[in-house]
C-alpha atoms as a PDB file:
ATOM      1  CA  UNK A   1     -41.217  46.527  73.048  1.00  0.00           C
ATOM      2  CA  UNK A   2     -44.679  47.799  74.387  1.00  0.00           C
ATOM      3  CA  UNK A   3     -47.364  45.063  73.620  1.00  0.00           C
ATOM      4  CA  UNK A   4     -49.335  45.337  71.016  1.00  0.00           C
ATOM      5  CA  UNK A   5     -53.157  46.537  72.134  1.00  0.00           C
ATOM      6  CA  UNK A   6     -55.830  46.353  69.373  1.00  0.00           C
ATOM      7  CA  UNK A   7     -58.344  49.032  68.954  1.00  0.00           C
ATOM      8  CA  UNK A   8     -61.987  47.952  69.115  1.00  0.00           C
ATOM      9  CA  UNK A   9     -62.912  47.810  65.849  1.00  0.00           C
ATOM     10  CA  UNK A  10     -59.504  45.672  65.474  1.00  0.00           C
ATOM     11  CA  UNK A  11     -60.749  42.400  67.444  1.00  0.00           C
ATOM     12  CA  UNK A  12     -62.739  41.157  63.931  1.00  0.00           C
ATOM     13  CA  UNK A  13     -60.194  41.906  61.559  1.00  0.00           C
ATOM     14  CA  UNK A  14     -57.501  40.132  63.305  1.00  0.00           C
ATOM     15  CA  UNK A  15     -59.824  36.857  63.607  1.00  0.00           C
ATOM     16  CA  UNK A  16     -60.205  37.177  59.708  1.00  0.00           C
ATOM     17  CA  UNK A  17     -56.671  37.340  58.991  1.00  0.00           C
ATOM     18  CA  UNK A  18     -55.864  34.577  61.555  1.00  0.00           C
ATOM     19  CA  UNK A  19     -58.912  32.556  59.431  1.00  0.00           C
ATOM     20  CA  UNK A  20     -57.423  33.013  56.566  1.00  0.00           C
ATOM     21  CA  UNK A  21     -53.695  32.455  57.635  1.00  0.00           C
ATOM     22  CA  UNK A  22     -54.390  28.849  57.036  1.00  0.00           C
ATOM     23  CA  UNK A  23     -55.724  28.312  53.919  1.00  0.00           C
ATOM     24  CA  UNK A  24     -52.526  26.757  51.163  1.00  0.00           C
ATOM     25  CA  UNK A  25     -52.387  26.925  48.257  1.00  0.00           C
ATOM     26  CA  UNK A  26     -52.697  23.734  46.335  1.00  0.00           C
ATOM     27  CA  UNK A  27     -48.463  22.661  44.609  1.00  0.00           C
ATOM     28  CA  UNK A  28     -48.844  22.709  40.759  1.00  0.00           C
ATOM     29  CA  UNK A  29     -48.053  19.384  38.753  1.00  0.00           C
ATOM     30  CA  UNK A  30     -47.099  21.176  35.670  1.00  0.00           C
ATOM     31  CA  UNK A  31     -43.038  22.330  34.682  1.00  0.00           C
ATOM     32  CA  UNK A  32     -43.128  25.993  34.714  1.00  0.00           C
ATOM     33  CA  UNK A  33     -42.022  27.472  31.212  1.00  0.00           C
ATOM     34  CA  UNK A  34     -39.405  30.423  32.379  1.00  0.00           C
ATOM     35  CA  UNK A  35     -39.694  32.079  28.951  1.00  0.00           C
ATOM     36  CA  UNK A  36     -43.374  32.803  29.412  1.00  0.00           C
ATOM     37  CA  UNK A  37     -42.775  33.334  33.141  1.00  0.00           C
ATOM     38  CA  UNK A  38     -40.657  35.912  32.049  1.00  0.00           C
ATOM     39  CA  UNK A  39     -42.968  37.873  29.724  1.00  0.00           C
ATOM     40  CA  UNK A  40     -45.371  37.404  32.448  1.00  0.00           C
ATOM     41  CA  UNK A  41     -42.882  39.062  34.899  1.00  0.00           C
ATOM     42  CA  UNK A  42     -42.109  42.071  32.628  1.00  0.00           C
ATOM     43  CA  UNK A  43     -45.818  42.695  32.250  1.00  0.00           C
ATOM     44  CA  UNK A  44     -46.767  42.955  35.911  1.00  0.00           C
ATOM     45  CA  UNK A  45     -43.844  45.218  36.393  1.00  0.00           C
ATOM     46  CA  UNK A  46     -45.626  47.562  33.455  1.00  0.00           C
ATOM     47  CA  UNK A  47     -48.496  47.749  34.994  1.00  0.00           C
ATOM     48  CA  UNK A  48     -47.112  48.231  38.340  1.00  0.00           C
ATOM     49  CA  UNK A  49     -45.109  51.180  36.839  1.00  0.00           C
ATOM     50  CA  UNK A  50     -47.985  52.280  35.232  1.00  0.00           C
ATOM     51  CA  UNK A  51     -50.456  52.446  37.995  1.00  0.00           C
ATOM     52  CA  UNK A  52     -48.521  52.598  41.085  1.00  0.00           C
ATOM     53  CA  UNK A  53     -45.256  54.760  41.088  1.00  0.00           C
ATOM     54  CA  UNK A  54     -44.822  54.978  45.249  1.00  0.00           C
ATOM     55  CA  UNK A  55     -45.569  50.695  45.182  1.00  0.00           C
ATOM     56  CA  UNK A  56     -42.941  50.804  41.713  1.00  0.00           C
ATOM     57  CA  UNK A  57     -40.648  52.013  43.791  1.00  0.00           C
ATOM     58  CA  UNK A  58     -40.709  50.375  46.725  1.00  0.00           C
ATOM     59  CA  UNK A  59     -40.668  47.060  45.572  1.00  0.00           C
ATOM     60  CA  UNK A  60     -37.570  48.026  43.617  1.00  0.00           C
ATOM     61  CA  UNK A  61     -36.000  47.626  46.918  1.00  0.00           C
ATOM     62  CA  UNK A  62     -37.285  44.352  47.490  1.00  0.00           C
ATOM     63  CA  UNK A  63     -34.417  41.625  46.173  1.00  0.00           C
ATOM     64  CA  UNK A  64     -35.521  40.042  42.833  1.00  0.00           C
ATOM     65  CA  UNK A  65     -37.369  37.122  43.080  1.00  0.00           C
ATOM     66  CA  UNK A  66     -39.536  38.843  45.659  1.00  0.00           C
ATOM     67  CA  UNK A  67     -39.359  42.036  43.972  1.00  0.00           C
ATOM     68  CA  UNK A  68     -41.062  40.266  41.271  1.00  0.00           C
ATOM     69  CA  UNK A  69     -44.051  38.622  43.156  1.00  0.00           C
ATOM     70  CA  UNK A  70     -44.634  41.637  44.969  1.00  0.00           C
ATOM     71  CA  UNK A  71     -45.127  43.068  41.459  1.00  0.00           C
ATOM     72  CA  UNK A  72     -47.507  40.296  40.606  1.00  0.00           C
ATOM     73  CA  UNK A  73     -49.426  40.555  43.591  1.00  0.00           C
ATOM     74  CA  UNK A  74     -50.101  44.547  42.302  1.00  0.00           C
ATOM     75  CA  UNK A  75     -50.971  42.820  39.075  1.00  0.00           C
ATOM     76  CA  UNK A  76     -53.450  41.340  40.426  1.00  0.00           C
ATOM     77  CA  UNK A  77     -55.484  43.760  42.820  1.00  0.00           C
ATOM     78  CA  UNK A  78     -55.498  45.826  40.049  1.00  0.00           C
ATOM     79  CA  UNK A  79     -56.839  43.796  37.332  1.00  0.00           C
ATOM     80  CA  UNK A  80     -59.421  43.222  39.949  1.00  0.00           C
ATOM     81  CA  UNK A  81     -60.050  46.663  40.737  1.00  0.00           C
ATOM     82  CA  UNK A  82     -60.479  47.685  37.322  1.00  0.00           C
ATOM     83  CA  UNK A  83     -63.422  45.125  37.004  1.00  0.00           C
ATOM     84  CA  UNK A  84     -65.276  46.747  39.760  1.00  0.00           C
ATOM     85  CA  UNK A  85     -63.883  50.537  38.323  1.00  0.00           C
ATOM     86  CA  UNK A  86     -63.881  50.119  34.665  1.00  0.00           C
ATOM     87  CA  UNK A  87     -66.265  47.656  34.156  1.00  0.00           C
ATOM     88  CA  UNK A  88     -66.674  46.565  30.285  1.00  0.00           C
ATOM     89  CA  UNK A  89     -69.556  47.605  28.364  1.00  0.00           C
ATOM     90  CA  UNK A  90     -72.603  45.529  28.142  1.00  0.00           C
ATOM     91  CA  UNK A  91     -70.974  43.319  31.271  1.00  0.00           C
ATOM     92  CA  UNK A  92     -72.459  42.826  34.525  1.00  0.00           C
ATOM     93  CA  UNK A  93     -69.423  43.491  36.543  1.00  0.00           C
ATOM     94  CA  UNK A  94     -70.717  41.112  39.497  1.00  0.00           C
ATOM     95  CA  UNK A  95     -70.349  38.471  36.796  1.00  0.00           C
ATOM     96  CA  UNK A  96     -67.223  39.248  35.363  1.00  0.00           C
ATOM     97  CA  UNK A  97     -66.011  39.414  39.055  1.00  0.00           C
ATOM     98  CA  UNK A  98     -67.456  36.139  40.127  1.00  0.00           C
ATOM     99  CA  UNK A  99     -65.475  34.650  36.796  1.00  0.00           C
ATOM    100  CA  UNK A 100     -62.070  36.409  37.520  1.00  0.00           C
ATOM    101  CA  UNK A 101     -62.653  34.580  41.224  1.00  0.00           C
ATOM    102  CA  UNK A 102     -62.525  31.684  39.625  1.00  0.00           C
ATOM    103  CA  UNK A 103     -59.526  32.079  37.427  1.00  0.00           C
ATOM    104  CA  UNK A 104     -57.767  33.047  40.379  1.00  0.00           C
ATOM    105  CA  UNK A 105     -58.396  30.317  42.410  1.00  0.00           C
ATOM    106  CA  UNK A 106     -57.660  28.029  39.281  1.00  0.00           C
ATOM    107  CA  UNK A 107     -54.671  29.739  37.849  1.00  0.00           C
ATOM    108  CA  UNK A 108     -51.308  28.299  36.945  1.00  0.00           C
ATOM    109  CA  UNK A 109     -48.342  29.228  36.074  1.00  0.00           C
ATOM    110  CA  UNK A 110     -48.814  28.133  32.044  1.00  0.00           C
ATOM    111  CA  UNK A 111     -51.806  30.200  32.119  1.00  0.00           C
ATOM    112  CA  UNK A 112     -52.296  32.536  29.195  1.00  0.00           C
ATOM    113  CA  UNK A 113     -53.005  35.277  30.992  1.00  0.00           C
ATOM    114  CA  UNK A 114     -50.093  36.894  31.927  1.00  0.00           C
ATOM    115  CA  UNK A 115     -51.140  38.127  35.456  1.00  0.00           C
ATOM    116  CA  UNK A 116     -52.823  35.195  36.505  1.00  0.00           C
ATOM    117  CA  UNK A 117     -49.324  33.540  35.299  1.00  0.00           C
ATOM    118  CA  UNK A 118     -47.090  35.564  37.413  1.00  0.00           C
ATOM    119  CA  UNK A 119     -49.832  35.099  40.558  1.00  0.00           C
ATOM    120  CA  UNK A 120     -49.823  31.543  40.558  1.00  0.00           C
ATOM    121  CA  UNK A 121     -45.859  31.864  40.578  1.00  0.00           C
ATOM    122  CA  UNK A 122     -45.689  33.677  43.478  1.00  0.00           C
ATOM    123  CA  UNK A 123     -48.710  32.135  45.529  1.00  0.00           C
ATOM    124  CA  UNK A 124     -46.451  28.821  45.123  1.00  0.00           C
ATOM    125  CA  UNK A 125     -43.676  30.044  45.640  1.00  0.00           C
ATOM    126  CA  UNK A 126     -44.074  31.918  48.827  1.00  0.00           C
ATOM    127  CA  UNK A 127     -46.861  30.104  50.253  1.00  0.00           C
ATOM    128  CA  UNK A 128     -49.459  32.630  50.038  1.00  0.00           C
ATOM    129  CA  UNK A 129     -52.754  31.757  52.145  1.00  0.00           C
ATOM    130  CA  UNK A 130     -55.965  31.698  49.027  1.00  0.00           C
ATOM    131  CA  UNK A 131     -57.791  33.039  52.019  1.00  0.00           C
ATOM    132  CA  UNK A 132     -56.442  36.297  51.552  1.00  0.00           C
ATOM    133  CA  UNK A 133     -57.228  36.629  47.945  1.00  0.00           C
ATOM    134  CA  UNK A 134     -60.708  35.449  48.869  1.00  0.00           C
ATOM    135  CA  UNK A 135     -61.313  38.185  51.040  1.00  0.00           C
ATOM    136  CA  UNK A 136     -59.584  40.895  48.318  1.00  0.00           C
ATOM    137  CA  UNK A 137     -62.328  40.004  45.972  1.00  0.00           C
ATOM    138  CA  UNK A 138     -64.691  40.127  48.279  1.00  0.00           C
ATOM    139  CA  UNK A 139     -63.715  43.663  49.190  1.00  0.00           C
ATOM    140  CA  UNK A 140     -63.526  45.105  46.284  1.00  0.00           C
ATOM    141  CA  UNK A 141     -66.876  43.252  44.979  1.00  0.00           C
ATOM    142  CA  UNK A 142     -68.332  45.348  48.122  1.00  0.00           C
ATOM    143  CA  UNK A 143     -67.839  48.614  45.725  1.00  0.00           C
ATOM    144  CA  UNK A 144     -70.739  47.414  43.426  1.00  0.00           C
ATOM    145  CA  UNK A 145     -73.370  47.458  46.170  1.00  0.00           C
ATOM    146  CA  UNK A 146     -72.041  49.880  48.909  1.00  0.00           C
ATOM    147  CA  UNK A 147     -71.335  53.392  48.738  1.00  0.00           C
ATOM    148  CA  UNK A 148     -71.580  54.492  52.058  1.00  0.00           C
ATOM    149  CA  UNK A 149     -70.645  53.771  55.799  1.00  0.00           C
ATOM    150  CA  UNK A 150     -71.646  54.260  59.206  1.00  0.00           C
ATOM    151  CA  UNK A 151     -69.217  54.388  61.085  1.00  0.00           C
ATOM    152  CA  UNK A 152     -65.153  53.625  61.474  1.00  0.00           C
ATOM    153  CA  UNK A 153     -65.557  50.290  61.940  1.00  0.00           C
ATOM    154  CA  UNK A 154     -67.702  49.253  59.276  1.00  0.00           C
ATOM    155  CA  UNK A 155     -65.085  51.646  56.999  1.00  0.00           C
ATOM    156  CA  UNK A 156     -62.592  49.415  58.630  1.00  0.00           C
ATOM    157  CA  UNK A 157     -63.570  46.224  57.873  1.00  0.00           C
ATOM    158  CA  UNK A 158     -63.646  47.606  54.285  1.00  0.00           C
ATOM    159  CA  UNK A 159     -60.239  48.642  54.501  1.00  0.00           C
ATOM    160  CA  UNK A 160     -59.203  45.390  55.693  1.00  0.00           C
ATOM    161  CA  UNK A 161     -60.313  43.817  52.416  1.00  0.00           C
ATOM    162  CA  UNK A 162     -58.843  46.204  50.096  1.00  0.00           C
ATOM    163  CA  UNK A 163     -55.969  47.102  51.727  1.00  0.00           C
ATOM    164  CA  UNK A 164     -54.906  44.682  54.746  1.00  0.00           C
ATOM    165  CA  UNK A 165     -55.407  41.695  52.759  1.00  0.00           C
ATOM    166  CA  UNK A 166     -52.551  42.689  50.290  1.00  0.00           C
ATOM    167  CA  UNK A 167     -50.339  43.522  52.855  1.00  0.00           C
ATOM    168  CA  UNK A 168     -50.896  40.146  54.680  1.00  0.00           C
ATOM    169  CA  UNK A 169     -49.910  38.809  50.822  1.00  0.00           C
ATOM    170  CA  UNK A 170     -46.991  41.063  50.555  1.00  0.00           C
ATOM    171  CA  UNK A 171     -45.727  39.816  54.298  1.00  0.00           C
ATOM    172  CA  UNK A 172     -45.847  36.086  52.707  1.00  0.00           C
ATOM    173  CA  UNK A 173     -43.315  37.614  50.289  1.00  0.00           C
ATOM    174  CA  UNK A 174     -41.139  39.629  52.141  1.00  0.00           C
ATOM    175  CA  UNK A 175     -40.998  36.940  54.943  1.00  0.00           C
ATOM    176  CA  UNK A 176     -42.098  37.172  58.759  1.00  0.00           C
ATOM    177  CA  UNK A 177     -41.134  36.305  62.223  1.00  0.00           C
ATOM    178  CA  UNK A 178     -44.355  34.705  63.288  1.00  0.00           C
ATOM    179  CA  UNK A 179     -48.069  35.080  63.442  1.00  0.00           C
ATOM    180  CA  UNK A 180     -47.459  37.975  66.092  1.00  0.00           C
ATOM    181  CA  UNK A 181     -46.930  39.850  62.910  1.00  0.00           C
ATOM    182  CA  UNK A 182     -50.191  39.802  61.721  1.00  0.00           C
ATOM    183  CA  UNK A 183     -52.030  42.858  63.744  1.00  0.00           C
ATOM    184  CA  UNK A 184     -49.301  44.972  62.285  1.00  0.00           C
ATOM    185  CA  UNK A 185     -50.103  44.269  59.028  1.00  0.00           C
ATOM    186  CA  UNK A 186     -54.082  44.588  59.625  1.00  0.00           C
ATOM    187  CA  UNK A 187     -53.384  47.679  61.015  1.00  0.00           C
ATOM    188  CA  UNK A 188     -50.981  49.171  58.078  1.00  0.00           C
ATOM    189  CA  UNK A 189     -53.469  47.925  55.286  1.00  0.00           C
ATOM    190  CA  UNK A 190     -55.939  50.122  57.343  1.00  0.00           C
ATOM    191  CA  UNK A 191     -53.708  53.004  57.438  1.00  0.00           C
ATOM    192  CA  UNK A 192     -53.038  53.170  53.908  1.00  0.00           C
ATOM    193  CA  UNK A 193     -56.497  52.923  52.940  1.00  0.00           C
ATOM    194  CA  UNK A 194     -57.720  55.785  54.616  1.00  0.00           C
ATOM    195  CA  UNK A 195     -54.839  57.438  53.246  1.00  0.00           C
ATOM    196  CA  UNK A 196     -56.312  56.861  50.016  1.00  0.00           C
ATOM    197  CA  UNK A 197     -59.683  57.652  51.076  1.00  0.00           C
ATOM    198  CA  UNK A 198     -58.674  60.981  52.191  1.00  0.00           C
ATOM    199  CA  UNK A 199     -56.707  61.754  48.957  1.00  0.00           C
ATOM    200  CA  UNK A 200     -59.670  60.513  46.821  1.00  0.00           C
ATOM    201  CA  UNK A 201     -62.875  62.901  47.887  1.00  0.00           C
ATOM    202  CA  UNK A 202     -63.151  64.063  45.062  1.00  0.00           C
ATOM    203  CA  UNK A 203     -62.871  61.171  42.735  1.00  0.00           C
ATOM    204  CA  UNK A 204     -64.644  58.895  45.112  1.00  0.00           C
ATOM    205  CA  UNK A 205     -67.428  61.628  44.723  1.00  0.00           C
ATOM    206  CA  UNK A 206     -67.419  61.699  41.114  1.00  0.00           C
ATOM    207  CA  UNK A 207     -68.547  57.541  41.236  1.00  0.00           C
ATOM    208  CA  UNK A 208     -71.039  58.334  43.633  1.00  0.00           C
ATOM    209  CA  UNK A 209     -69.115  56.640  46.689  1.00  0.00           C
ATOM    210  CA  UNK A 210     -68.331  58.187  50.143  1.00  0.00           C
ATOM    211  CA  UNK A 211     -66.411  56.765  52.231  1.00  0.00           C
ATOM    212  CA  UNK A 212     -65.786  59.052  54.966  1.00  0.00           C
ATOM    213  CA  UNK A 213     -68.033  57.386  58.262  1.00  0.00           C
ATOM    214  CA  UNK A 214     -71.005  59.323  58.090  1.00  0.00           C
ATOM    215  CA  UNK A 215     -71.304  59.634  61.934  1.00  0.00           C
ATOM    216  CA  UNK A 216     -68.242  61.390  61.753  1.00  0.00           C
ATOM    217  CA  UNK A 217     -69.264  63.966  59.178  1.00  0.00           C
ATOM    218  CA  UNK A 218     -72.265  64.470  60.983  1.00  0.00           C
ATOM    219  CA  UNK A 219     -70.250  64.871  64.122  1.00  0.00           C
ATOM    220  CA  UNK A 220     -68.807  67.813  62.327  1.00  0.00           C
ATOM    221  CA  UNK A 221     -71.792  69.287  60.649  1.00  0.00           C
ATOM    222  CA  UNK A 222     -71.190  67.436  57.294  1.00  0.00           C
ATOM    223  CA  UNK A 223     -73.316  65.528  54.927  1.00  0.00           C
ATOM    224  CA  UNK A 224     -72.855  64.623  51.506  1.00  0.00           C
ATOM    225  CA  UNK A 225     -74.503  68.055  50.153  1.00  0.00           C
ATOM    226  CA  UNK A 226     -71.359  69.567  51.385  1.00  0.00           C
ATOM    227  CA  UNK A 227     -68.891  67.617  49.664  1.00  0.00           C
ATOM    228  CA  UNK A 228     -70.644  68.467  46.327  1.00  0.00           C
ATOM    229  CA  UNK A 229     -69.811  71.873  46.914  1.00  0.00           C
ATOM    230  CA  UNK A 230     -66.433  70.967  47.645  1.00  0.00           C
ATOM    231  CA  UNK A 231     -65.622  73.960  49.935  1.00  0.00           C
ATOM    232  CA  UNK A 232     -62.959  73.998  52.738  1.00  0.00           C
ATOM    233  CA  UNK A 233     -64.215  75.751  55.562  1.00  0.00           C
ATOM    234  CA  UNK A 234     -63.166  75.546  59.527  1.00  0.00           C
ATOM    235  CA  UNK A 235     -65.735  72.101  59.799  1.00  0.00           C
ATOM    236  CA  UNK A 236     -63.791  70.347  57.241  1.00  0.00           C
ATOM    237  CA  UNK A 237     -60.422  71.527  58.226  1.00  0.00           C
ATOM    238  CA  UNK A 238     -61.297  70.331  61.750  1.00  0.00           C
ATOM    239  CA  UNK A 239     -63.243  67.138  60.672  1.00  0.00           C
ATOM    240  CA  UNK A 240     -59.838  66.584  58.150  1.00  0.00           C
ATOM    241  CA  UNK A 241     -57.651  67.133  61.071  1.00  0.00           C
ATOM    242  CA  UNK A 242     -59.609  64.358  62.731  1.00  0.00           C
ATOM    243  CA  UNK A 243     -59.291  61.794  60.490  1.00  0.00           C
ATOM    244  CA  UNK A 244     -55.638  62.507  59.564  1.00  0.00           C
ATOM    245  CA  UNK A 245     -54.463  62.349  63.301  1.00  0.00           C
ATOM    246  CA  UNK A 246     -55.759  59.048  63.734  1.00  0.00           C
ATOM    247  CA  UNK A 247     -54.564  58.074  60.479  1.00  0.00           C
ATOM    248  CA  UNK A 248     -51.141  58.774  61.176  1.00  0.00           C
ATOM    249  CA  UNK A 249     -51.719  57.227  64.732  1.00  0.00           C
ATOM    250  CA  UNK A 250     -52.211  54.175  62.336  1.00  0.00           C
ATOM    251  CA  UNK A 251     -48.847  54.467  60.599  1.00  0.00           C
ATOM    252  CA  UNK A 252     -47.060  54.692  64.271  1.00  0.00           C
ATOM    253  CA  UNK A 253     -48.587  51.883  65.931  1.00  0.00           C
ATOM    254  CA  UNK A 254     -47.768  49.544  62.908  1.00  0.00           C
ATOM    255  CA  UNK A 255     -44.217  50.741  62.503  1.00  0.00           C
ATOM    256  CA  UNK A 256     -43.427  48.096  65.571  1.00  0.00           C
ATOM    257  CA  UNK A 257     -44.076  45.496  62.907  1.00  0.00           C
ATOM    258  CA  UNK A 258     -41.288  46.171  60.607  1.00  0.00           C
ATOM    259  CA  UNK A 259     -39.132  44.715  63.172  1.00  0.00           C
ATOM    260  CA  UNK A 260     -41.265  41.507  62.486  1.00  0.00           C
ATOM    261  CA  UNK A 261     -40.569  41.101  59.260  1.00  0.00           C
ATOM    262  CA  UNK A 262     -37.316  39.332  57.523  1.00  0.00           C
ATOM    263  CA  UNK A 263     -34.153  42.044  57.419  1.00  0.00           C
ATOM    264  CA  UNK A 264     -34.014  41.881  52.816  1.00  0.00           C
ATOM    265  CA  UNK A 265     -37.786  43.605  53.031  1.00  0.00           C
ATOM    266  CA  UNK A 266     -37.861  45.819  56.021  1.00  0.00           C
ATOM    267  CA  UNK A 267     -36.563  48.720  54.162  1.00  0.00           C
ATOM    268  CA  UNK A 268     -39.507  48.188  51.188  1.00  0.00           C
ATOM    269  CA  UNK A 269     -42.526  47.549  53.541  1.00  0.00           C
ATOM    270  CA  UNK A 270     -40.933  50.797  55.758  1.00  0.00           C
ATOM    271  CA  UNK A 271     -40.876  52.566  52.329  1.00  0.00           C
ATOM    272  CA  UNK A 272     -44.371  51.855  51.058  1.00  0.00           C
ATOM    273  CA  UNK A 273     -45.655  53.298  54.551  1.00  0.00           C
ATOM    274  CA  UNK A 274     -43.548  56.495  54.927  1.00  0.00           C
ATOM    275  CA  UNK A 275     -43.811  57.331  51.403  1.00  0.00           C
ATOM    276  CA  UNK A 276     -47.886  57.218  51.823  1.00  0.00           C
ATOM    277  CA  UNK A 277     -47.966  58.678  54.994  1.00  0.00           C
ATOM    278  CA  UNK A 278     -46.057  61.775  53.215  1.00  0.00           C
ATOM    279  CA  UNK A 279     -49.395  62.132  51.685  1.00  0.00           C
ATOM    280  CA  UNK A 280     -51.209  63.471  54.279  1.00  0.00           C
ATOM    281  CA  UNK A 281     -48.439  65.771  54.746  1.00  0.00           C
ATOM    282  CA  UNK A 282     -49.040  67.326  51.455  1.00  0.00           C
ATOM    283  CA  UNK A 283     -52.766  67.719  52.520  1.00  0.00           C
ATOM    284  CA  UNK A 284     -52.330  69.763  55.249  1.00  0.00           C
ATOM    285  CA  UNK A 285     -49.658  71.520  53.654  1.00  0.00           C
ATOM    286  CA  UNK A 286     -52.678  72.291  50.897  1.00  0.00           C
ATOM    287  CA  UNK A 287     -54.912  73.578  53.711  1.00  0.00           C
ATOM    288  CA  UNK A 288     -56.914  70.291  53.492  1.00  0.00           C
ATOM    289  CA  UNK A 289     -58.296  70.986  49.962  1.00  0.00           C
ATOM    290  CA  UNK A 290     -58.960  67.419  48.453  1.00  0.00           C
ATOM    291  CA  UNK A 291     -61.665  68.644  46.607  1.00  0.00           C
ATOM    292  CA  UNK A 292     -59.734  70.949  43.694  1.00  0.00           C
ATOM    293  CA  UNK A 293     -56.480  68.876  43.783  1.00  0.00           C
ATOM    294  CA  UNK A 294     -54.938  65.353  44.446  1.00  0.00           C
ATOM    295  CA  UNK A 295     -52.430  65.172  46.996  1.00  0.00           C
ATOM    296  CA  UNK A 296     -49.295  63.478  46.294  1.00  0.00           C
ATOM    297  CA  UNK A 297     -45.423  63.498  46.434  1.00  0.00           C
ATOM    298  CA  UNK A 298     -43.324  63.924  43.753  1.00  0.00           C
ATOM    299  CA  UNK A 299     -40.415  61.252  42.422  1.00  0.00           C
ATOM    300  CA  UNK A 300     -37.777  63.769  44.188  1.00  0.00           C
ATOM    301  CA  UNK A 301     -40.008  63.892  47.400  1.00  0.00           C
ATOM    302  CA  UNK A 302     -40.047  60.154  47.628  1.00  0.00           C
ATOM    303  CA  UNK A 303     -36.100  59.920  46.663  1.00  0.00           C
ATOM    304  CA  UNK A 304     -34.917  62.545  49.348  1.00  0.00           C
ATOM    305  CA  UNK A 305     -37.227  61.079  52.160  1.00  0.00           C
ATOM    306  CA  UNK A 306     -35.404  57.121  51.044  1.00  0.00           C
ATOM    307  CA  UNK A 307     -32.086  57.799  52.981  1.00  0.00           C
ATOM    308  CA  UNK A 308     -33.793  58.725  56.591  1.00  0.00           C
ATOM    309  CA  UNK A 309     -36.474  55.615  56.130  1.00  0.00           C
ATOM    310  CA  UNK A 310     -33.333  53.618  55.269  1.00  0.00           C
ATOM    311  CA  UNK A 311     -31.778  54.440  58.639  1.00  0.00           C
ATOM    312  CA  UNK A 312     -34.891  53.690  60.154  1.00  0.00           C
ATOM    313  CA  UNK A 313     -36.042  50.554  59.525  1.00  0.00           C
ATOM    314  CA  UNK A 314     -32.808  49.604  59.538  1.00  0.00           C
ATOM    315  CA  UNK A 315     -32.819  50.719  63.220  1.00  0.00           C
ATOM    316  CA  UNK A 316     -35.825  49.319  64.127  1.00  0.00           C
ATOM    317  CA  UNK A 317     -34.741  45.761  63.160  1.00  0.00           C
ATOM    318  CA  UNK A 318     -32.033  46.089  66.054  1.00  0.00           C
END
């Protein structure tokens, strides 16, 4: 196997995830109730189902008891985007974020929150650094006071806290070979985020956030007047092109790390990442028009491309 090489911009990220790779959890003293555990269980998998059909399905392929902490893990990222997103009225959201840090950190698994419940189930349970979550909050808290970037790397170090940092959870779950794992991970989390930022133009636009690297676009002859129009012309098909190559660049250089991880979740984490990087498929297939549409794959998509992902992670853990 070819070693693995970080980018630049990859150096930082890596030293954050190793940082946080030993922070514990602290055991709980108190008897778990399984009833309530339960309920909490069945409402993380709502929400999942509700919010995230690609990460719905993929975790369905995940055996049970991780199937459900992966499920609890999406529980959580998105109760704590929504603070950021859809913040309640009259309420400072960097408040109500600084509280839900708290709650996190303090959760158990008799808490009457349901999410929080399930969380502290699986944090136990699998050992899941609290440096990680740390660093999700902190990412996502970066949408209330930055709305644009330089750069790739700054838009990477972003990614890493939205996106990275739950896929250096999920690992925890699924189970690993070793801390040689970690880069992989960094690297996928990146991946998928830009997959979403690419798919999201539009929307992003529509909360006043940009998240494109604003060298690039000026590389290009773009600025943020042209996205308001929303036009494709030859500079955004070629600046689109761009960013999608590298992007799926991404997804190839991290598919070494399925090998990494223990044989029950290959075919899940394998799933999560083919099924997204489908995505950009469907943008160039739309002649890189973000701006009137939202790219996406449809349940029979995702169920026809299953068998051939099956094969191959299947393949690469041999």
């Amino acid at each position: 196997m070819t070693a693995y090489l970080p980018n630049t911009w990859e150096h930082h990220l890596i030293m954050l995830a190793e940082q946080a790779q030993h922070t514990r959890p602290e055991p709980s003293l108190l008897d778990a109730n399984m009833e309530h555990l339960s309920r909490a269980d069945r409402h993380c998998a709502e929400l999942t189902r509700q919010n995230s059909k690609t990460f719905f399905l993929a975790s369905a392929l995940l055996p049970p008891e991780k199937r459900r902490a992966a499920r609890a893990l999406y529980a959580l990222c998105r109760v704590t985007d929504n603070i950021v997103d859809c913040p309640e009225p009259e309420r400072d959201p960097l408040t109500t974020l600084a509280e839900w840090r708290t709650r996190v950190a303090e959760a158990d698994q008799q808490s009457d929150d349901p999410v929080l419940a399930a969380w502290a189930q699986a944090r136990e349970r699998f050992h899941i650094p609290t440096g990680y979550v740390e660093q999700l909050i902190d990412g996502v808290g970066r949408d209330l006071t930055k709305q644009r970037y330089e750069t790739f790397a700054s838009l990477a170090e972003y990614a890493y806290g939205v996106a990275s940092t739950v896929g250096l959870m999920a690992m925890h779950i699924v189970g690993y070979s070793g801390a040689d794992a970690i880069p992989y991970a960094v690297r996928l989390g990146v991946a998928l985020q830009m997959t979403n930022i690419l798919r999201d133009v539009a929307e992003d636009l529509r909360f006043g956030r940009v998240y494109l690297p604003q060298d690039e676009l000026a590389a290009f002859g773009l600025d943020d007047a042209f996205l308001e129009r929303g036009q494709v012309t030859e500079a955004w098909r070629a600046f689109m092109h761009f960013q999608i190559e590298r992007t799926r660049t991404l997804y190839s250089e991290s598919w070494a790390g399925i090998a990494k991880l223990d044989s029950d979740g290959r075919f899940a984490i394998a799933a999560a990442g083919k099924l997204y990087d489908a995505i950009l498929d469907d943008i160039v297939n739309h002649d890189y028009d973000v701006f009137s549409r939202r790219a996406h794959i449809g349940a029979a998509g995702k169920l026809a491309r299953l068998p051939k992902i099956w094969w191959m992670s299947r393949a690469r853990g041999h």
